[in-house]
Protein backbone atom coordinates (compact mmCIF):
# COMPACT_ATOMS: atom_id res chain seq x y z
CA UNK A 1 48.55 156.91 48.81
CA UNK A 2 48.67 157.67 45.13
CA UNK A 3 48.63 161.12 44.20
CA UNK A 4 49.10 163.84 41.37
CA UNK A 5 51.46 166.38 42.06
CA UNK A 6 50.54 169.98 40.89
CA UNK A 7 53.25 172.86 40.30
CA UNK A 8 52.09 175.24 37.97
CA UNK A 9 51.73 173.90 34.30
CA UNK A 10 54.11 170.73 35.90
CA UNK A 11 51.58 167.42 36.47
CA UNK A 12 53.41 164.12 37.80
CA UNK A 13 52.20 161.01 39.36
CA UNK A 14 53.40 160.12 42.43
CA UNK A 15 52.48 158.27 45.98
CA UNK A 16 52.95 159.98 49.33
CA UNK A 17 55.48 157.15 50.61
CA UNK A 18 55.54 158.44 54.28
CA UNK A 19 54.06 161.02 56.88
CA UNK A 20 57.52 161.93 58.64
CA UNK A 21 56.07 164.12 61.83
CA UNK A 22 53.02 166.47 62.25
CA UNK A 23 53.92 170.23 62.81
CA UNK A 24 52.78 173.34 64.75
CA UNK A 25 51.16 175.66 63.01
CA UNK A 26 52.58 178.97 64.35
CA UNK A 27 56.19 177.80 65.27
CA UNK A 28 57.02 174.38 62.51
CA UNK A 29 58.12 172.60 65.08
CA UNK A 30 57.69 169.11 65.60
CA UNK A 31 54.82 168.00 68.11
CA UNK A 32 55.76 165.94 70.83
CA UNK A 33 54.60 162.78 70.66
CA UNK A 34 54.02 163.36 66.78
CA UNK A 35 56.80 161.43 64.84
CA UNK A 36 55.59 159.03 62.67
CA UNK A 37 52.07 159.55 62.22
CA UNK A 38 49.68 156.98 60.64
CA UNK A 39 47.35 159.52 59.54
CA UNK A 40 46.69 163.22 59.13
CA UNK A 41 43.34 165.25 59.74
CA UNK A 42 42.45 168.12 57.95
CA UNK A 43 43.53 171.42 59.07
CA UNK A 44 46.68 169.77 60.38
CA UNK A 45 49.97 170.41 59.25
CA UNK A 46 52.09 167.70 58.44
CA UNK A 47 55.49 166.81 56.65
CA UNK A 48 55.16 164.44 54.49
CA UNK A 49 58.02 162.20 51.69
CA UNK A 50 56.45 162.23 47.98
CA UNK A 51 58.07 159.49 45.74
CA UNK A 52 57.55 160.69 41.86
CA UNK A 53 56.93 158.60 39.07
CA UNK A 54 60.17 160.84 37.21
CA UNK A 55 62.34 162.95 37.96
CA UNK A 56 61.41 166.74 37.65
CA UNK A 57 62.77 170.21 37.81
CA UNK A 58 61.37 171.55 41.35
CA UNK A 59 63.63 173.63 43.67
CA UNK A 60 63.34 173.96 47.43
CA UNK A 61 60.42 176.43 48.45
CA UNK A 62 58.48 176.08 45.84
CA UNK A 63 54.69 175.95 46.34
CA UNK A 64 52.79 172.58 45.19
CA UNK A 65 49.28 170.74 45.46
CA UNK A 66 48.91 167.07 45.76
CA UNK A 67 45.78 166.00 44.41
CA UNK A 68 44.05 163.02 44.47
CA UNK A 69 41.24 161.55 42.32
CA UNK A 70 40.41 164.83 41.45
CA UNK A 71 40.42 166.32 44.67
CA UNK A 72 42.82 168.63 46.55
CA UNK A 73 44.56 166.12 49.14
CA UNK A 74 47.06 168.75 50.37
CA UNK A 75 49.24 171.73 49.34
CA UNK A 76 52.62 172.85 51.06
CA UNK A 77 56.27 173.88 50.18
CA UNK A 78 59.14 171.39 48.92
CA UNK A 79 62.07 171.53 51.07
């Protein structure tokens, strides 16, 4: 899935190359049976591998927004 990635002023093309494992909301853990997800529903939490177009200053824990076709896809912290 293309998207555009969104850290402050920062704006970079980029594609959301896979969905590694869905997570649990209070603890972050993995959820069994999880791994490798085809798709994730809203409210869900999710980690997820974001190929950019260029590289870019970002450092682990930052917060960013993927967005996509003008309309918030997502929005986490990089690891």
């Amino acid at each position: 899935m293309q998207v555009d990635v969104h850290r402050g002023r920062l704006n970079i093309a980029g594609r959301i190359r896979e969905i590694v494992a869905v997570l649990d909301k209070s603890s972050g853990n993995v959820v069994a049976g999880k791994k490798k997800p085809r798709i994730v529903k809203p409210a869900v939490i999710a980690r997820v591998v974001v190929e950019l177009e260029r590289e870019v200053p970002l450092e682990g824990g930052a917060r960013v927004v993927l967005r996509c076709d003008g309309e918030t896809v997502a929005a986490g912290l990089l690891e």
